[in-house]
Structures are given as C-alpha cells and as structure tokens.
Protein backbone atom coordinates (compact mmCIF):
# COMPACT_ATOMS: atom_id res chain seq x y z
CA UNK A 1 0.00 0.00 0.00
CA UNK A 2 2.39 2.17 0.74
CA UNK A 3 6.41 3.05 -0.71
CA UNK A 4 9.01 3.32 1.92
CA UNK A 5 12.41 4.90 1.83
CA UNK A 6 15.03 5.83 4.32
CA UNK A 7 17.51 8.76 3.98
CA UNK A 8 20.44 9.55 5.92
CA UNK A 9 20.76 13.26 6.85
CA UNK A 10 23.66 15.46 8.91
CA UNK A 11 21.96 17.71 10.52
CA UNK A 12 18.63 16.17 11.25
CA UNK A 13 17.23 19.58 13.21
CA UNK A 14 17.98 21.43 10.29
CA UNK A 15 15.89 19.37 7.68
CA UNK A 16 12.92 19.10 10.93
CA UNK A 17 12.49 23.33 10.13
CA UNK A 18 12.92 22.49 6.57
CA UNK A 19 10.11 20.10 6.94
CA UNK A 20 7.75 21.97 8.43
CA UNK A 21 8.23 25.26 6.09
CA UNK A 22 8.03 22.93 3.01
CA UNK A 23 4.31 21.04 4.74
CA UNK A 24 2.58 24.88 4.09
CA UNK A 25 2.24 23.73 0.46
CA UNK A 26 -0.55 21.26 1.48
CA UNK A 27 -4.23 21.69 1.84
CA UNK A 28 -4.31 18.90 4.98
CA UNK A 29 -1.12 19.18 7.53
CA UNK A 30 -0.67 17.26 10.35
CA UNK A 31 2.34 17.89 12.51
CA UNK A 32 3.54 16.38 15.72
CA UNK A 33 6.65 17.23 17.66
CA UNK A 34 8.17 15.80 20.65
CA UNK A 35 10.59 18.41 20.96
CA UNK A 36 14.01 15.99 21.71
CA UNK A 37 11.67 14.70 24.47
CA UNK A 38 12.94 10.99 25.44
CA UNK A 39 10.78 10.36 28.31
CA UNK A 40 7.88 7.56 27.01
CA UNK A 41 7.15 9.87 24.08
CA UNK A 42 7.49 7.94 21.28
CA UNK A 43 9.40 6.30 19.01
CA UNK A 44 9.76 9.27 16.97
CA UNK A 45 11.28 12.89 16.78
CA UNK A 46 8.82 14.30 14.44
CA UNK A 47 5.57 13.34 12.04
CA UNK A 48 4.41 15.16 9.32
CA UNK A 49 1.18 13.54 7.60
CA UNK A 50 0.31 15.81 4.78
CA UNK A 51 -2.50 15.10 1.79
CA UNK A 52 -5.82 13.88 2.11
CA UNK A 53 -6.10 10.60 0.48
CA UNK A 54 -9.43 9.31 2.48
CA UNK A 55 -11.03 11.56 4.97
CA UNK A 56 -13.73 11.38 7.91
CA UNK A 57 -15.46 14.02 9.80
CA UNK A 58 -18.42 13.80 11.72
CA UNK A 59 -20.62 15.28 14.79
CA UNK A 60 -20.47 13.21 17.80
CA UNK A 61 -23.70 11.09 16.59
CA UNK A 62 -22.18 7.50 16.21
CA UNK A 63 -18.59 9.17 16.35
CA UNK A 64 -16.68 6.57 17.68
CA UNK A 65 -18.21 3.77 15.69
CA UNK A 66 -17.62 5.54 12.87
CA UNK A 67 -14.12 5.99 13.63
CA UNK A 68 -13.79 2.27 14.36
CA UNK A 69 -15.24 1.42 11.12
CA UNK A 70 -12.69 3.98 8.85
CA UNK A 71 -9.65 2.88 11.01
CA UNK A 72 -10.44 -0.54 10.22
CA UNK A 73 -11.69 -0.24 6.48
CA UNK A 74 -8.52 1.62 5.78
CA UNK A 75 -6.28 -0.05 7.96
CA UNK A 76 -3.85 2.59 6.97
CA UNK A 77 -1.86 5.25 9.10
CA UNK A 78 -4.72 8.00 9.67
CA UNK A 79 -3.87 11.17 11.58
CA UNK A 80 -6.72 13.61 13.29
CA UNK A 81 -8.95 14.79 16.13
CA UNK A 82 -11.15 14.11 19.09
CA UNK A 83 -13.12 16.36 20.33
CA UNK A 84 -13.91 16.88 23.95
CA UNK A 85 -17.69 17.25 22.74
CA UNK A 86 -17.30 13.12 21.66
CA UNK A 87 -18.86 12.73 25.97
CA UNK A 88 -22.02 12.83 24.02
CA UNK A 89 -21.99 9.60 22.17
CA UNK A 90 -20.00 7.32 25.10
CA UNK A 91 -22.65 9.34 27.80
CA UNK A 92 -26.26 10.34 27.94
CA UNK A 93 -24.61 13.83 28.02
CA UNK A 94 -25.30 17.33 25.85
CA UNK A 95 -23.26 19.99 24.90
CA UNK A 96 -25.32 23.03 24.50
CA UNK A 97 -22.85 26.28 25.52
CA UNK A 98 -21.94 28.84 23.04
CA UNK A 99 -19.40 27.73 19.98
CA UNK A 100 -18.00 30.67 17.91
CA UNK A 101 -15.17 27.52 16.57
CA UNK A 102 -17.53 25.21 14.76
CA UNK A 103 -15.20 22.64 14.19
CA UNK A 104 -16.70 18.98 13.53
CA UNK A 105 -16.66 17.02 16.50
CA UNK A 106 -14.05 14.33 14.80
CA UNK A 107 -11.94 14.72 11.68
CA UNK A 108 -9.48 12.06 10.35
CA UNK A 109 -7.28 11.82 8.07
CA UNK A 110 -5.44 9.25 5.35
CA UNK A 111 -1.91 11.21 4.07
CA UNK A 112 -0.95 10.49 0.68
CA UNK A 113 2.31 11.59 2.02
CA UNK A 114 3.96 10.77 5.07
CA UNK A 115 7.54 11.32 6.70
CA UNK A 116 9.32 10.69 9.98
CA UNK A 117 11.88 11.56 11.70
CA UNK A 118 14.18 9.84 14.08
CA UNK A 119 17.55 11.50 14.98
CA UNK A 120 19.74 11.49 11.02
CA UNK A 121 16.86 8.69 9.92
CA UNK A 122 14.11 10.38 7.78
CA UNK A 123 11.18 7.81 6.73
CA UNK A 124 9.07 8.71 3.52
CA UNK A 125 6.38 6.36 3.40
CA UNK A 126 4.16 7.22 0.57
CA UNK A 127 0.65 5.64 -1.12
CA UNK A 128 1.70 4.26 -4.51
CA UNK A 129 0.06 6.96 -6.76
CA UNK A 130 2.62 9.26 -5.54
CA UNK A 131 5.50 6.90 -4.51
CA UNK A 132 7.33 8.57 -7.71
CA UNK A 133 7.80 11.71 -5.95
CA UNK A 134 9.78 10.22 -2.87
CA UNK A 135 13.23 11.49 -4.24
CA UNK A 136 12.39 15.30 -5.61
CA UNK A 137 10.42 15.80 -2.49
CA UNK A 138 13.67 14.53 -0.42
CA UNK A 139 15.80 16.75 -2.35
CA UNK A 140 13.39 19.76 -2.23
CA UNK A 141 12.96 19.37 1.48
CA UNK A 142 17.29 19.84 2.16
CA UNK A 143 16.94 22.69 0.14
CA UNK A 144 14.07 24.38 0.80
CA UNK A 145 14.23 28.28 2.15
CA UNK A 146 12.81 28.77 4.65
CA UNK A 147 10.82 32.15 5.57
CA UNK A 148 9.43 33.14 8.59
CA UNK A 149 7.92 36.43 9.48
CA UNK A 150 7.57 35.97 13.41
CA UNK A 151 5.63 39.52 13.54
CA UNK A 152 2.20 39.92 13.33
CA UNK A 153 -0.83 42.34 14.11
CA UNK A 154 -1.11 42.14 17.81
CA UNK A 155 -4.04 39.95 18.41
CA UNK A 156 -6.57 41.39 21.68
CA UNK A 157 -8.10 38.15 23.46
CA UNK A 158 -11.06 38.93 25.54
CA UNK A 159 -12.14 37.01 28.42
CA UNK A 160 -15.30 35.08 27.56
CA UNK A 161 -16.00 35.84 31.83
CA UNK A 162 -14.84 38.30 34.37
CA UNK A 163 -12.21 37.25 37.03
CA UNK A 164 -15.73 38.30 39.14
CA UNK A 165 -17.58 35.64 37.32
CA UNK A 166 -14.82 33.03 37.59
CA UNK A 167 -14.42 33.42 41.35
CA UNK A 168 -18.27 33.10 41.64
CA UNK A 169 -18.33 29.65 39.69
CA UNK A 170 -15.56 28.16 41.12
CA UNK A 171 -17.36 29.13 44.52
CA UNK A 172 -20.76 27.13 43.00
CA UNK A 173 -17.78 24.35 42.33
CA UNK A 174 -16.86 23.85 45.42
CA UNK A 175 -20.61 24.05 46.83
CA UNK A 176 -21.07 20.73 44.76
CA UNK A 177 -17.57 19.01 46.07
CA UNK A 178 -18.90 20.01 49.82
CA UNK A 179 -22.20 18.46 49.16
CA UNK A 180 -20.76 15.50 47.90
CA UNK A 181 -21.78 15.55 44.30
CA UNK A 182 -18.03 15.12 43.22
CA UNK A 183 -14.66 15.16 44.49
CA UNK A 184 -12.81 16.91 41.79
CA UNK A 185 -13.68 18.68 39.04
CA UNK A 186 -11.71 20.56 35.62
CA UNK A 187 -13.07 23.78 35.44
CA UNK A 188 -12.14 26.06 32.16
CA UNK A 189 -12.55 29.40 30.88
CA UNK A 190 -12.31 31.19 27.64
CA UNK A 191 -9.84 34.02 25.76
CA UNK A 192 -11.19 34.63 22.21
CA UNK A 193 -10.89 36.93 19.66
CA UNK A 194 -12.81 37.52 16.58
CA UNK A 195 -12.87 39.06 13.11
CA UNK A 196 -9.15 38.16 13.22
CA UNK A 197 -6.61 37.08 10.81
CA UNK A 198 -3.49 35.14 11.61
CA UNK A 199 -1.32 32.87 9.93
CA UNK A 200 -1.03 29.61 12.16
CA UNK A 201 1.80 28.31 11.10
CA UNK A 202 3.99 31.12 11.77
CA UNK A 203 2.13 31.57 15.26
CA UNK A 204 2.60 27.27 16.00
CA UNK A 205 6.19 27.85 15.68
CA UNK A 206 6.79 31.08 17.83
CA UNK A 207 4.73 29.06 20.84
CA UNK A 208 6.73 26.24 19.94
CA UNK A 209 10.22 27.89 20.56
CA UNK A 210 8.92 29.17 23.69
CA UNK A 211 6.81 25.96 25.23
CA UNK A 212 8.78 23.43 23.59
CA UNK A 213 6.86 20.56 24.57
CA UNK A 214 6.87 16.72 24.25
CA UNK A 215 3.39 16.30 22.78
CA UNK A 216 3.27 19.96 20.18
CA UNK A 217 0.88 19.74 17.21
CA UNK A 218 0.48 21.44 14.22
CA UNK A 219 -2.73 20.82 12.58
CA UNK A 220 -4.59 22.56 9.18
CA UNK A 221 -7.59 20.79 7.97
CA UNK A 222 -9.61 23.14 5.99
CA UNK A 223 -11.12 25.93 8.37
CA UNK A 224 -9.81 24.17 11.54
CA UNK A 225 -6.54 25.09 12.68
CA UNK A 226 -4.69 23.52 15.89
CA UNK A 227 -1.55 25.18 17.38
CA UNK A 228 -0.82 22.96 20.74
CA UNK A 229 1.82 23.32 23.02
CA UNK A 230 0.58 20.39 25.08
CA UNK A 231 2.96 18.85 27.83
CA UNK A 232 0.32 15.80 28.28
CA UNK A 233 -0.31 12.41 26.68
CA UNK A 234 -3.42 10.86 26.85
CA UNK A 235 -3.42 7.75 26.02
CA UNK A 236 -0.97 5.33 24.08
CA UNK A 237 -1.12 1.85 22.86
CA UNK A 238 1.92 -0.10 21.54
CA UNK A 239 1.49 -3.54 20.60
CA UNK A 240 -0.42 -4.77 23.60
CA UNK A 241 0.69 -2.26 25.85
CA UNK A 242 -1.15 1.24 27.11
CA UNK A 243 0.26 3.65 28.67
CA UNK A 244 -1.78 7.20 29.94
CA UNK A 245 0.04 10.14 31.80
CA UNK A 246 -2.28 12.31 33.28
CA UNK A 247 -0.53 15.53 34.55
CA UNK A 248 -2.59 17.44 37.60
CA UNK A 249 0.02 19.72 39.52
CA UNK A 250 1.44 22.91 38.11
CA UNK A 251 3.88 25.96 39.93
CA UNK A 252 5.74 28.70 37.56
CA UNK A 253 9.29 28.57 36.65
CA UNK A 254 11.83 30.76 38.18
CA UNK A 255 15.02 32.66 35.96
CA UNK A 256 17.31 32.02 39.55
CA UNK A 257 18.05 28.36 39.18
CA UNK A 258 17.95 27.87 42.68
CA UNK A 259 14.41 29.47 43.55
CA UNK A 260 13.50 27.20 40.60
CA UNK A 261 14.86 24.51 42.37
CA UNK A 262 12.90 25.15 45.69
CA UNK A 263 9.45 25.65 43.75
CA UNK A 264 9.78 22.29 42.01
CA UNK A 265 10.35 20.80 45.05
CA UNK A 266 7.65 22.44 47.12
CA UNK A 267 5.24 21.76 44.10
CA UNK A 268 6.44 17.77 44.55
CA UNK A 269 5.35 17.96 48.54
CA UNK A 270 2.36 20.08 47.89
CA UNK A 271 -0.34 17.64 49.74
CA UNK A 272 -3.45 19.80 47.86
CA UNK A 273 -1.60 18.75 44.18
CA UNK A 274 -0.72 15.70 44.95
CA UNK A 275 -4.36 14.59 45.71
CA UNK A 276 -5.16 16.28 42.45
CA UNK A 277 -3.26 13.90 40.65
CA UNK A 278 -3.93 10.70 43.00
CA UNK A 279 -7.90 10.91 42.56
CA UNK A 280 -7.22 11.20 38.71
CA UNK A 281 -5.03 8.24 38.28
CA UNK A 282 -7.29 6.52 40.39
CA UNK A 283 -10.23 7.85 38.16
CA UNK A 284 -7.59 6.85 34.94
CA UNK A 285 -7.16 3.50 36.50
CA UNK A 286 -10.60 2.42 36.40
CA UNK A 287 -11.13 3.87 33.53
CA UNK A 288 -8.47 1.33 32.20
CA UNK A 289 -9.49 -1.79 33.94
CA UNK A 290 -12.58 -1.62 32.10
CA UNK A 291 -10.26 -3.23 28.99
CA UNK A 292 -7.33 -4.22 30.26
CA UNK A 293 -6.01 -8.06 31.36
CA UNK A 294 -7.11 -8.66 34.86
CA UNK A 295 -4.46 -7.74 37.33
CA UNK A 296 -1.97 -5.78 34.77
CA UNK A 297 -3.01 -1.91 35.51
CA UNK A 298 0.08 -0.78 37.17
CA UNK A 299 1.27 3.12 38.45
CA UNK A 300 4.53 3.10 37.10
CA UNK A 301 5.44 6.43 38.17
CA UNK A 302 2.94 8.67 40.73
CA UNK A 303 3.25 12.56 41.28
CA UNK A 304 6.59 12.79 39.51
CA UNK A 305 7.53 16.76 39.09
CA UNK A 306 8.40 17.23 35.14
CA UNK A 307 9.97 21.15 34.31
CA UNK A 308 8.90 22.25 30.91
CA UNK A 309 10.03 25.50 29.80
CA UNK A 310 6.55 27.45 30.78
CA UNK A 311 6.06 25.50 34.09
CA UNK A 312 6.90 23.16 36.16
CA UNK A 313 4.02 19.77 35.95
CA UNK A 314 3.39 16.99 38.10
CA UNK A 315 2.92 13.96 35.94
CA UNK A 316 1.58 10.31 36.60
CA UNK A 317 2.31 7.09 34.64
CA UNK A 318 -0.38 4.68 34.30
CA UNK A 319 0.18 1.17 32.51
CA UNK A 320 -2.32 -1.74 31.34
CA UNK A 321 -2.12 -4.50 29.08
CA UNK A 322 -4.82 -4.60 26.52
CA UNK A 323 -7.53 -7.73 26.68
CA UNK A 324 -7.76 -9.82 23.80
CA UNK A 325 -10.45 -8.90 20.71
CA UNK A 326 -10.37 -5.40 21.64
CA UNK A 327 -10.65 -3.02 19.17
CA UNK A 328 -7.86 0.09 19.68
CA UNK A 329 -11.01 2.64 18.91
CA UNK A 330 -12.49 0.88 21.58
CA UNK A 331 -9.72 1.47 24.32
CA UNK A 332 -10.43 5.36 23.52
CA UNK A 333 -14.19 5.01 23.52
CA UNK A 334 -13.51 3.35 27.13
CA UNK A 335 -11.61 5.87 28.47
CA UNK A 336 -12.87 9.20 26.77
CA UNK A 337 -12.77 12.12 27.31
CA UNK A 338 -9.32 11.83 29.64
CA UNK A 339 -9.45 12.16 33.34
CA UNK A 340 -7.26 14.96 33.67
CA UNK A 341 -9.71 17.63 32.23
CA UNK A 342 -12.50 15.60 33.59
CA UNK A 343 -12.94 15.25 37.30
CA UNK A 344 -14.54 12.16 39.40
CA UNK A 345 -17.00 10.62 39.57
CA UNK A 346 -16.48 11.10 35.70
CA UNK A 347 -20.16 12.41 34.51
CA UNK A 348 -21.22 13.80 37.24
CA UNK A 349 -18.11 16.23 36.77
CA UNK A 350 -18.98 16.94 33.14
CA UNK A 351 -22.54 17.73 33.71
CA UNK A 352 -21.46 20.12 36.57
CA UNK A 353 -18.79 21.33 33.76
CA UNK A 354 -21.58 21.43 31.01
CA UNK A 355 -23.84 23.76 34.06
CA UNK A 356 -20.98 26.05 34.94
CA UNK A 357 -19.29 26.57 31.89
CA UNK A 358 -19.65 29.42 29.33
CA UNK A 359 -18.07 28.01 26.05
CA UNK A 360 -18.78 24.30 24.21
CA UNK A 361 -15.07 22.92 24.51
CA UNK A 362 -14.49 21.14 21.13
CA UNK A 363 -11.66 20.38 19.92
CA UNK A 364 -10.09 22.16 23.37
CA UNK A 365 -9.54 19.07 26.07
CA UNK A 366 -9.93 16.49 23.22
CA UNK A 367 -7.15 14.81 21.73
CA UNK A 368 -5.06 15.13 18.61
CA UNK A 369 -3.20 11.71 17.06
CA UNK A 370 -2.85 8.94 15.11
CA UNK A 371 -3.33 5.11 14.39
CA UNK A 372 -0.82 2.92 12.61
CA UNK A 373 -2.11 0.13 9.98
CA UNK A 374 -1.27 -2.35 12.78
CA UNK A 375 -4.08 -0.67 14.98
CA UNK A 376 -1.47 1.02 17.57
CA UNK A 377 -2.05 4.94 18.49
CA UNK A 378 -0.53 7.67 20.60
CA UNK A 379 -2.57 11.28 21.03
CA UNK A 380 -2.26 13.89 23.17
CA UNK A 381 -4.52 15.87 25.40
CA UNK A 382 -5.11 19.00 23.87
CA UNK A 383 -4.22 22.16 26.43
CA UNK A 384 -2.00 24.91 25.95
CA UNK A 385 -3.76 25.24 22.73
CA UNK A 386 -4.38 28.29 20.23
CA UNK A 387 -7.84 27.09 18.04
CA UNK A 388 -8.44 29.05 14.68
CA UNK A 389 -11.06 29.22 12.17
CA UNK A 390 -9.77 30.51 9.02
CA UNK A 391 -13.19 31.17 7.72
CA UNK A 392 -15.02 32.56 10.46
CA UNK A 393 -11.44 34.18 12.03
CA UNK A 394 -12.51 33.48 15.09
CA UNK A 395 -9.64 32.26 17.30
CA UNK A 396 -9.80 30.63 20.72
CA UNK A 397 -8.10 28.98 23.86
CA UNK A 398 -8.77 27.52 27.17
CA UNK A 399 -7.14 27.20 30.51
CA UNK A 400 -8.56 25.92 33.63
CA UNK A 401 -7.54 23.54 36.39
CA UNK A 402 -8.74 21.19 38.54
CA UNK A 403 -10.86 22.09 41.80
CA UNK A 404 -11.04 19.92 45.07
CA UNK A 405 -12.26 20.42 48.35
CA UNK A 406 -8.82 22.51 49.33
CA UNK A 407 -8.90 24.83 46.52
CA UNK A 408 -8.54 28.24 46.96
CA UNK A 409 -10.64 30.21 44.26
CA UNK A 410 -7.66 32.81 43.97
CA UNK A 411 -4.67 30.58 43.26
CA UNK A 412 -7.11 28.88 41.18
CA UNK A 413 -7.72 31.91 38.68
CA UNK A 414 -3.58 32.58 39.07
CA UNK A 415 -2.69 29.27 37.97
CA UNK A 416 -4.84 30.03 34.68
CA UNK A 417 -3.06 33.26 34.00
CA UNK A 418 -0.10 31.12 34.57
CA UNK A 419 -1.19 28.50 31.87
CA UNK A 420 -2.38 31.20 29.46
CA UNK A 421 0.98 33.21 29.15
CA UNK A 422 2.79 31.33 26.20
CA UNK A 423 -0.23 32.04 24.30
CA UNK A 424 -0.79 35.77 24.97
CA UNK A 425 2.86 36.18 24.31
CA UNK A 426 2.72 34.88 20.92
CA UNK A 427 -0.54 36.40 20.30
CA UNK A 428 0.60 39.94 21.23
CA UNK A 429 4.02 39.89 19.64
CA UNK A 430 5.36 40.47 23.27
C-alpha cells in the first residue's frame, strides 16, 4: 500500500524546520513534535502527515463507531482529532454552551504523504500513486528556504467571563464538592478573539520555541486550525501495551536556578496537588481496567515533578495490558474524554462542567493523534492550545484547572493566567 524509503541526513534539526516550512504547500497538515523529548514519548522525533487521500469528519452522533469502522476499512496510518464534545456519544450527556469555533466534532485523516523523523533517519512512506515523488520531495525538502515572518498584528483576546464571574463559579464548584456531588472537578474558561486574521503556522512555531513541549501539534484541515503546546499524553497503545500520563500539579518557573529549584520541590510535597493527581489516576485507573487483562493496571510512576520551559508539571504514569479482541477505537471510547480535564466521579463532573461553563469545549480538552495500519495509536490531550477558524477568524483557547475540596478560588484563577501566558505572548508579539 504504501512506498518506503530511508535517507540519511547530517543535521537532522535542520531538515525538521525544513520540513515543516516545506508542509505549508498542502491543503491537509498534520504535525507532531516531541521536541528531543525521550521520556515515554514515542518512538519518533517528528511526524508530518500531509495530503488527504481518504477523509472522515463527523458530529459526535455515532462518532466513535464511525471511527472504528474507517480505522479498520482503511487499515492505513490516519492522523486527526477528538473532540472533547465526543462525551455525548459514550454518555447520555449534551453539549449546548456557546461555539464561535464550529469545528466537527471528529476529523481524520489518510496522508498520501507521510515522513518521519528519528535522529539522522528520515522515513518517507508514501501511497503508490505518488511513490514517484519520494526522491524530488527529499531533495526539495534539504533545500528548501525557509521564511518566517515571526511579527504579526497584535491579536486582543477577551475574556469570555470576568475574574468576578470566575471566582463566583468556582465558589458554586466547590458548593457541589462540599455536598458530595463530586470530588474533583476541571473547570475552564475562555480568551477569544474575533474578526481576526493570523497565519497559524507562523504563530505554531513562535509558541513552539517558547513551550517546547513533548506532545506539540500542528494541525490545518480546511477551516480548523490547531496550534498545541501540550505537555500531556493521553493515552498510548503499543502492541499490547497502554500507557496514559495524566498531569494534575502545576507551579511557575523561576530565571534564579535555585528558587526554581525550591518551587519544584515544594510543588512535589504540595499535599493539595498531589491529591489532584492521585484521585485522577485513580479515576484513569478504572477507567483502564474496564479493557485491560485482569491484574496488569500498574502506576509506574505517581506525582513525579516534570519542568517544561513554561512551568513546572506533576505527571503520573499509568500502565495496562490490553484484553484480547479489543478493538484500539475501543480502548479510547472506554476511556474518553481523559481524566485529567474531567474530574470524578467522571459524569457527574462533566454535567457540573456542562452547568458552569460558558463556552462548548471542542476540539479544546480532546485529543489530537494517530493510528498505525497495525491498529497502535498515541494522542495527546489538547491544552495549551491556540484554536483558529480561518473562515469565520474566530480564534480561541482555554485554561482551567482542577478544583477539590482545598482549593482556593484565587490561586485557582492565578494558575490560569499562569497556563495562558505562552499564548498571549505569541498572540501579542510580546
């Protein structure tokens, strides 16, 4: 089905920016980065998927068995999107808040085109009607120029609610963790903009250079554009193996290396984060036992403080072993949306999310990825994200964070100016 060819370069980084400039060409792009990251992020540096071939999108009506039916028809690598909004076909749930995005609810992908990178090995695996353009591409890639114009019109975001308005929900929160209706709960506001125009590329790499994460994404598919910065994986399978890491736990970084230093640490011992992240991998857990071998769901790592170049993250590593005759779209059906930007107990959070918040989430807390023609898949979660519709040019992004009994409605609304300043900085030209 496909041609595949493997080049040797010298300066791998080099031909990665090369890459990327020479991807603009194409109508769909689909871009994923780990940014040198070696921790459990993949087994390679870079993916660029580029070229409709076959396509899906869809509302969330059916989504997933949809999905299950083109991943297994094409049995082909396909690269696309989740959508938080998805809750609605694995729950009796609704999303009715406002939407300025109106992105479809899922959108796949089958590249014609398709190249990897891992360290001075580039891949080009390429369908057969264009296999004959493996070498000129190659050759046009070394050599391409690339151009970047890193300034742009300043971009004004507006808060979709007043600091006021957030203190007053989180405080209606809280009311329903007191009462017992949940124990945690991801709570998220809105910056948008509209009547804007940007070019997304050009604002995808300037938030790359600053975040430089181990799950970034590029993504252009028609009107929807994706520029994510996100630090978090949702959910992986390889072979027979899954592997989520749900991060809950976030403190600034510090220029003085030592004060840096001291605020990992205290983020590490914080006993308020470190239940954050305990109830979700206990909420991930379950989630994962549901269709996993009996006995082989395993917390590899718990609470482990990660330092990104934005923040400092605590991360969790959960492991299971898939069962036998299940499908990989089912292991995400299972355990969508992700825990992390949930809460627990799982739908009671999202209706309480669904009641309190102002904006439909889309694509915002879904998940970006692939599947391999063997049925394997890696995506991430996707925060720290800039959405764009070019044909509406109406932009968007979320930040929020996760509210338990100890939270204090003030840190609360700090920690998502915290989480929001990679993106205003790109956005204003700061």
């Amino acid at each position: 089905m496909r041609t595949s060819r493997i080049f040797s370069v010298k300066e791998y980084k080099n031909f990665k920016q090369n890459l990327l400039s020479w991807s603009r060409q194409f109508q769909e792009i689909a871009w994923l980065d780990s940014n040198d990251y070696e921790s459990n992020t993949g087994e390679y540096e870079a993916i660029l998927a580029v070229e409709a071939f076959t396509a899906i999108k869809t509302d969330h009506l059916n989504a997933f068995d949809k999905l299950k039916e083109y991943q297994e028809t094409t049995a082909d690598w396909i690269f696309g999107y989740l959508s938080y909004d998805l809750k609605n076909d694995v729950e009796n749930l609704k999303s009715s808040n406002f939407d300025g995005l109106h992105f479809p609810d899922l959108y796949f992908f089958q590249p014609q085109k398709l190249i990897f990178i891992k360290n001075d090995q580039i891949e080009f695996h390429y369908l057969k009607m264009v296999d004959d353009e493996i070498e000129d591409d190659f050759e046009a890639i070394q050599d391409f120029e690339i151009k970047v114009d890193p300034e742009h019109t300043p971009v004004k975001v507006n808060a979709r609610i007043s600091k006021d308005e957030y203190l007053e929900k989180i405080g209606l929160m809280l009311n329903h963790i007191h009462r017992g209706d949940i124990y945690e709960a991801n709570f998220c506001q809105e910056y948008y903009a509209e009547n804007v125009t940007i070019d997304p590329f050009n604002i995808y790499r300037s938030l790359n250079e600053i975040s430089s994460p181990p799950f970034a994404a590029f993504l252009k598919l028609e009107h929807v554009n994706l520029i994510s910065a996100s630090p978090e994986r949702y959910l992986r399978k390889h072979r027979q193996e899954l592997l989520s890491q749900p991060i809950k736990g976030t403190a600034r970084r510090a220029e003085n290396i030592e004060e840096d230093k001291q605020i990992a640490a205290q983020l590490a011992q914080d006993p308020k984060e470190q239940s954050e992240n305990v109830m979700i991998v206990d909420l991930v857990r379950n989630d994962l036992s549901r269709i996993a071998k009996k006995g082989s769901v395993k917390v590899d790592e718990l609470c482990k403080v990660y330092s990104f170049k934005q923040v400092h993250q605590m991360v969790s590593s959960v492991t299971a072993e898939i069962a036998d005759n299940i499908p990989p779209v089912e292991a995400l059906r299972t355990s969508f949306p992700m825990g992390s930007m949930t809460g627990a107990p799982k739908i009671s959070a999202m209706k309480i999310i669904e009641e309190l918040e102002e904006s439909k989430r889309g694509l915002y807390s879904g998940a970006v990825g692939y599947f391999t023609p063997e049925g394997d898949f890696d995506f991430n979660v996707v925060i720290r994200s800039i959405l764009y519709n070019s044909e509406n040019k109406y932009l968007s992004f979320s930040v929020g964070g996760a509210i338990t009994a100890k939270s204090d409605p003030e840190k609360e609304y700090d920690e998502c100016l915290l989480k929001a300043k990679a993106m205003r900085e790109v956005l204003t030209n700061l």
